[in-house]
Protein backbone atom coordinates (compact mmCIF):
# COMPACT_ATOMS: atom_id res chain seq x y z
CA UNK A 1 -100.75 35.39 128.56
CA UNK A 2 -97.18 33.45 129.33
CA UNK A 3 -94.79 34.70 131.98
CA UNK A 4 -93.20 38.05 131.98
CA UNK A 5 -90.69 38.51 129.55
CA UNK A 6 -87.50 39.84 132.12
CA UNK A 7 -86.24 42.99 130.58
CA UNK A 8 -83.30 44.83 131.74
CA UNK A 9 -85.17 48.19 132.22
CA UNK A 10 -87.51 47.37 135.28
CA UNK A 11 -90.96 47.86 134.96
CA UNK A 12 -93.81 50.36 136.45
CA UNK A 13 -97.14 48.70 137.63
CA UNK A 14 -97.90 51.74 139.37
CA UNK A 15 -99.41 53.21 136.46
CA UNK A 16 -102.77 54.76 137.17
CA UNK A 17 -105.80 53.47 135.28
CA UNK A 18 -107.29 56.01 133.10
CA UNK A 19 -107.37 57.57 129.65
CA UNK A 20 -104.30 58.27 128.07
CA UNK A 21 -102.59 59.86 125.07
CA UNK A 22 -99.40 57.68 123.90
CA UNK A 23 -96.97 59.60 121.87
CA UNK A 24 -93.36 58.75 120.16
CA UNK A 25 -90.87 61.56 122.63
CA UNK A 26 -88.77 62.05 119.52
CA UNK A 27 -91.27 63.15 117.20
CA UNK A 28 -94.52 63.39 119.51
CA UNK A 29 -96.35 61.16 116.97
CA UNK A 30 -99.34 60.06 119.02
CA UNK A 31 -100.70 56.76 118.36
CA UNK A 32 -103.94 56.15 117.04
CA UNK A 33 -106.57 54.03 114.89
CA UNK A 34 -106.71 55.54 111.67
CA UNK A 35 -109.46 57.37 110.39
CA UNK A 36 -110.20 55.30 107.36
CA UNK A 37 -109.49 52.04 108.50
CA UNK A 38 -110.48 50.68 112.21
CA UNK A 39 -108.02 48.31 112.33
CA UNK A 40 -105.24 49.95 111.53
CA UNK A 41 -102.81 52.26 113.72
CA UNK A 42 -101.31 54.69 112.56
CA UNK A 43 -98.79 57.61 113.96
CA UNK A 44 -100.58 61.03 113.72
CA UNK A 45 -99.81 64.73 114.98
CA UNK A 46 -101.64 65.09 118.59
CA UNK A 47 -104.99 66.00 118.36
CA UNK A 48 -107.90 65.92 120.48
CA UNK A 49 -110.54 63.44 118.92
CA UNK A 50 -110.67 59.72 120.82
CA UNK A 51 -109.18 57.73 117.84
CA UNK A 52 -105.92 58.78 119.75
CA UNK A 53 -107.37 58.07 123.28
CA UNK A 54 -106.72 55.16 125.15
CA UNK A 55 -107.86 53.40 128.23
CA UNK A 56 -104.98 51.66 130.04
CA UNK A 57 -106.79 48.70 131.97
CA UNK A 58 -104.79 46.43 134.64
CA UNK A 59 -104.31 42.82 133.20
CA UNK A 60 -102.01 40.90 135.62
CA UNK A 61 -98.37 42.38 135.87
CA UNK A 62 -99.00 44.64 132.63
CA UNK A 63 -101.93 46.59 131.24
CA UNK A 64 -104.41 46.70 127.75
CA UNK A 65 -104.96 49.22 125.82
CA UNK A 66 -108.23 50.20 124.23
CA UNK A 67 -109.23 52.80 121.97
CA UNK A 68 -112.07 54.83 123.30
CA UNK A 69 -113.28 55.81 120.24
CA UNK A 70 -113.44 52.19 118.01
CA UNK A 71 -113.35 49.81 121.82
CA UNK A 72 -110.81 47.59 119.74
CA UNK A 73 -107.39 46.48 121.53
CA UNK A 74 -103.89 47.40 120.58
CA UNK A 75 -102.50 44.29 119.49
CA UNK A 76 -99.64 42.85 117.46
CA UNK A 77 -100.03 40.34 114.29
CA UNK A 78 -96.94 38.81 114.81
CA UNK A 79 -94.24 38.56 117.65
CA UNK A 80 -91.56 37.89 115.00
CA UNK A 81 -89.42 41.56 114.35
CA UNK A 82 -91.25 43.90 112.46
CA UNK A 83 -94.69 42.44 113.77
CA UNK A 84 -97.50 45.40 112.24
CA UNK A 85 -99.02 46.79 115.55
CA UNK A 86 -102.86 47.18 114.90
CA UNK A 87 -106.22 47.17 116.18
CA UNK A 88 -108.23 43.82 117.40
CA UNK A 89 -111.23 42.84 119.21
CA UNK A 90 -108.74 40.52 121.70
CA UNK A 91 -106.71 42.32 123.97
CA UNK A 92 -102.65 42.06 124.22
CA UNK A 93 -100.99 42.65 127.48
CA UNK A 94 -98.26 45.07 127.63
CA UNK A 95 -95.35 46.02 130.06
CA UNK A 96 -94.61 49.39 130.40
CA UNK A 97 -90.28 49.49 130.68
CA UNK A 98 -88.88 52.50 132.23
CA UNK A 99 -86.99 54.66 130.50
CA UNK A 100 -85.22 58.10 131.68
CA UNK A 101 -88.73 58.75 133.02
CA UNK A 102 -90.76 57.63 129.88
CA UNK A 103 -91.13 54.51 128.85
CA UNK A 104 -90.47 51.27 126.20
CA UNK A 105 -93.61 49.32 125.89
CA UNK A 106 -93.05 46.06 124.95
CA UNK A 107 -95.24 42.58 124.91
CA UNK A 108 -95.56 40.83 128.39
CA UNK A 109 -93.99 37.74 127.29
CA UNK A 110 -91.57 38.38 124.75
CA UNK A 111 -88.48 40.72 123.70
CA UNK A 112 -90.86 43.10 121.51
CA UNK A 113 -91.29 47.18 122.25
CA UNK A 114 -93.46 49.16 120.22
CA UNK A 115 -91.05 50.90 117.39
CA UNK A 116 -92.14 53.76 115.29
CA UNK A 117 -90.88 52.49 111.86
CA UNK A 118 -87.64 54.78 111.24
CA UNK A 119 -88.39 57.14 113.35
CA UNK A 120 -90.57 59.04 111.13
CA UNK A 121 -93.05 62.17 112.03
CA UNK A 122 -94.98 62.32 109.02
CA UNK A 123 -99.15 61.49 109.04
CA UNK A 124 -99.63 57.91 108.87
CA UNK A 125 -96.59 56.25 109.71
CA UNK A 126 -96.62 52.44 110.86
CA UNK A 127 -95.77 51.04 113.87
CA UNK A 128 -94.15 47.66 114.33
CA UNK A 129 -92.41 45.23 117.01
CA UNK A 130 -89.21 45.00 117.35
CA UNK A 131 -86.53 43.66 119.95
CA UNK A 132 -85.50 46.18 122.50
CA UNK A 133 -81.82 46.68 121.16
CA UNK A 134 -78.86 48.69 122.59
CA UNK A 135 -80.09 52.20 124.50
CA UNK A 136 -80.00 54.56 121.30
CA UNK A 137 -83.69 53.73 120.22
CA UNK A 138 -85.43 56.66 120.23
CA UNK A 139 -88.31 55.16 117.62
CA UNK A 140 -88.70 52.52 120.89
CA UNK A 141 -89.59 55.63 123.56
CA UNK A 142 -92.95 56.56 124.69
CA UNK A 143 -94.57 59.17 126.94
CA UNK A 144 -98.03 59.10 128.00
CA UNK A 145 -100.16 61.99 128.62
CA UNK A 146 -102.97 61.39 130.99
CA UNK A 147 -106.09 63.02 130.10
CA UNK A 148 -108.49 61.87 133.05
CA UNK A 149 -111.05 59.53 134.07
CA UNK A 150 -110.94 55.53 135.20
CA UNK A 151 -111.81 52.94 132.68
CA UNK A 152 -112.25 50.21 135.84
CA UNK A 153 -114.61 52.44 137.52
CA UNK A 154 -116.50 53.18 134.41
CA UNK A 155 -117.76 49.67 134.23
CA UNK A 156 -118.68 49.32 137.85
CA UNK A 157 -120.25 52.51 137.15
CA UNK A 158 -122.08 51.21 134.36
CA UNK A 159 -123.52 48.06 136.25
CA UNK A 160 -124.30 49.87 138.69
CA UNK A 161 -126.90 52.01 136.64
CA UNK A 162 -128.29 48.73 134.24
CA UNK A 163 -128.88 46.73 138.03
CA UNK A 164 -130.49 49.76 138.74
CA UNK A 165 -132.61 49.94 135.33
CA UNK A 166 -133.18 45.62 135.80
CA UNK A 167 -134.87 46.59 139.43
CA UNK A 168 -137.06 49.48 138.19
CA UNK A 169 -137.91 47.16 134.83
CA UNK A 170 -138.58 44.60 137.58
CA UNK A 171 -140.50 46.28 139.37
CA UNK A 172 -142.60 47.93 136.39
CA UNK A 173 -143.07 44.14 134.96
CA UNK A 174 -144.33 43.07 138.40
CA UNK A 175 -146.78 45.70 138.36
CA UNK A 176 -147.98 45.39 134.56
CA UNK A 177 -148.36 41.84 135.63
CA UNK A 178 -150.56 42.61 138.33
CA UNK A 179 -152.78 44.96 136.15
CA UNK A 180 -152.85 42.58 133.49
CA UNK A 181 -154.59 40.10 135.69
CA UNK A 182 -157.02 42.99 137.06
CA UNK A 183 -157.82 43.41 133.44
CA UNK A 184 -158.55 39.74 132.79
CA UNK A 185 -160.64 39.44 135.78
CA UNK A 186 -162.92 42.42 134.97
CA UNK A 187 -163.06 41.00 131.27
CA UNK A 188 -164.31 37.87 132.30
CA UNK A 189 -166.74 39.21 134.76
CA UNK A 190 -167.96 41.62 131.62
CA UNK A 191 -168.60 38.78 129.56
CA UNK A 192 -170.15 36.75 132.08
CA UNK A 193 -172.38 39.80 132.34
CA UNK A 194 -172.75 40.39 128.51
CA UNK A 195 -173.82 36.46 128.41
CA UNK A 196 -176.46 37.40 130.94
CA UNK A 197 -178.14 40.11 129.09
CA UNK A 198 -178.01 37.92 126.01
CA UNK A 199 -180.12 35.25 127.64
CA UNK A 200 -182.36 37.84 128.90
CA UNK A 201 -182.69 39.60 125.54
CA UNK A 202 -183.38 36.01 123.75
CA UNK A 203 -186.13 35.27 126.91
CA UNK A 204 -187.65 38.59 126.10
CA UNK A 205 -187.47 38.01 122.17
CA UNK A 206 -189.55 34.64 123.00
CA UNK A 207 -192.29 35.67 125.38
CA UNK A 208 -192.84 38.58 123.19
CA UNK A 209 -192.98 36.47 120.53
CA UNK A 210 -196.25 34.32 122.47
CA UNK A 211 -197.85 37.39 123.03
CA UNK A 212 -198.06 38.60 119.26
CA UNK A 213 -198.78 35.21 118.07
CA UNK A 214 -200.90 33.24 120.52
CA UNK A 215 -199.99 30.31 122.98
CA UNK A 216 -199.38 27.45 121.02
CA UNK A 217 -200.47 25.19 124.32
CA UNK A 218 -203.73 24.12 126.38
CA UNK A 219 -205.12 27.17 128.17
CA UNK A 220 -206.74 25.08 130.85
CA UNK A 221 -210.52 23.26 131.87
CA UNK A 222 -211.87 26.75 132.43
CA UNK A 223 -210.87 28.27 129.00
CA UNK A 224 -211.83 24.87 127.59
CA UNK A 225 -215.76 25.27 129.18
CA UNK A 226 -215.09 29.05 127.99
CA UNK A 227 -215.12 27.72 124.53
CA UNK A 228 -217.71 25.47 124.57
CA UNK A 229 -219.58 28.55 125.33
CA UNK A 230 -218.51 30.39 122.15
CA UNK A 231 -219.11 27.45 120.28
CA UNK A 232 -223.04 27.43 121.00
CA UNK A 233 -223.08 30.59 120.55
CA UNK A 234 -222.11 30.68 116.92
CA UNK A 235 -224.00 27.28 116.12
CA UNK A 236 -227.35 29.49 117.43
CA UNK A 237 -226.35 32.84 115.25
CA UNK A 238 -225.82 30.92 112.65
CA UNK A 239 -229.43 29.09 112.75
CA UNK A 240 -231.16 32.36 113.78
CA UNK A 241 -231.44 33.10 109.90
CA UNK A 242 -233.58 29.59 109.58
CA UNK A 243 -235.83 30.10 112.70
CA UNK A 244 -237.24 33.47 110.97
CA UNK A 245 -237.66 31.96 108.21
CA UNK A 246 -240.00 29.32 109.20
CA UNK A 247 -241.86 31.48 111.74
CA UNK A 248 -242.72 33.61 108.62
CA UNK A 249 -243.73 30.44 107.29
CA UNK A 250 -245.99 29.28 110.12
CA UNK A 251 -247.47 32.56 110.54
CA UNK A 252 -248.23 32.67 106.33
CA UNK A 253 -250.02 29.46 106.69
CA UNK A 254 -252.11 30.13 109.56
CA UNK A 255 -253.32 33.23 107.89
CA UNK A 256 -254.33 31.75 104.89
CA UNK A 257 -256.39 28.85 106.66
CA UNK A 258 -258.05 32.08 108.52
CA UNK A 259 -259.41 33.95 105.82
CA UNK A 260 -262.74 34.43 104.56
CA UNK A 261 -261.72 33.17 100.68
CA UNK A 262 -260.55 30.14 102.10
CA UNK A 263 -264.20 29.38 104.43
CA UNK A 264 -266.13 30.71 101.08
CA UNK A 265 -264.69 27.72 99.32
């Protein structure tokens, strides 16, 4: 913003901050962003819906406007006459002239006042810039109809709550944090556990293994003479078969040498 245009009319900073309704006095044409179009503004008959609410906001010496129902500025394309007033993203700063206790609202830092184009009341009407002119302009004369609340304390409102939320998010992260690490402490203690019954399981698996199957390994000098033991055993049930046979033997020979047939001879 440049210096402050010096208008004849003296201006009022003592404006309250708040929402307003702005309206043309001849015609009470309040302005608004049209319906079908955000960035355009338009002159309508008052109503109540916030495409023709405003929050005045403090900018240096003047004020901004913004439209509570599309948050986009009232602004000016062009500071040359007959400038098309209409709705932006970037603020202007206006002065707000008084005027036989209304008021002219022209651009901070040049000779251009809002100006209902011919002074018409009908639905839809444009409104330009144009230089402020003799004192018959009633096209160039606003009133503004204050319909509550404060746009500055709105936002310190509004921080207020989201440092608020940030703490208690904060404060919710710290202790999901804090449970997360719980978590992956018991997790690795339950898979230092589950590794634990694995190896027992496997042990298990083996030694039942040996004791379906046999020990593979030296059992020792006492199961060693043990065996030696066994092994004698067999050898003599296996030759128990021959010794009856030749005691039979023996036995049939000695009774043949012993009988009377035998001496006869």
């Amino acid at each position: 913003m440049g210096e402050i245009y010096e208008s004849k009319y003296s201006s009022d900073e003592t404006l309250k901050p708040g929402i307003y309704r702005i309206f043309n006095v001849h015609t009470g044409s309040a302005i608004q962003v049209s319906d079908h179009d955000p960035t355009k503004i338009v002159a309508w008959e008052q109503h109540s819906r916030e495409n023709q609410q405003w929050f005045l906001q403090r900018s240096g010496h003047g004020y901004q406007l913004r439209n509570k129902l599309r948050d986009a500025y009232l602004a000016v394309s062009s500071t040359d006459n007959h400038g098309l007033v209409y709705a932006s993203r970037y603020p202007t700063t206006w002065v707000f002239l008084k005027f036989g206790g209304n008021y002219v609202i022209q651009l901070a830092d040049r000779n251009r006042v809002l100006d209902l184009h011919h002074c018409s009341g009908h639905n839809g009407n444009e409104i330009h810039t144009w230089e402020l002119g003799g004192i018959n302009i009633p096209h160039k004369v606003w009133a503004l109809d204050r319909l509550g609340g404060d746009p500055e304390a709105k936002p310190q409102e509004r921080f207020t709550n989201k440092s608020e939320e940030l703490l208690r998010f904060q404060d919710e992260l710290s202790n999901t944090r804090q449970e997360l690490s719980s978590t992956r402490q018991e997790f690795a203690e339950f898979r230092s556990a589950l590794h634990q019954c694995n190896e027992n399981i496997r042990q298990l698996q083996q030694d039942l293994k040996l004791f379906t199957c046999g020990p593979p390994f030296s059992l020792g000098p006492a199961i060693t003479y043990g065996y030696s033991i066994v092994t004698i055993t067999v050898v003599l049930l296996l030759s128990l078969p021959l010794y009856r046979f030749l005691r039979r033997l023996f036995w049939r020979a000695l009774y043949v040498l012993s009988s009377p047939a035998t001496h006869a001879r």
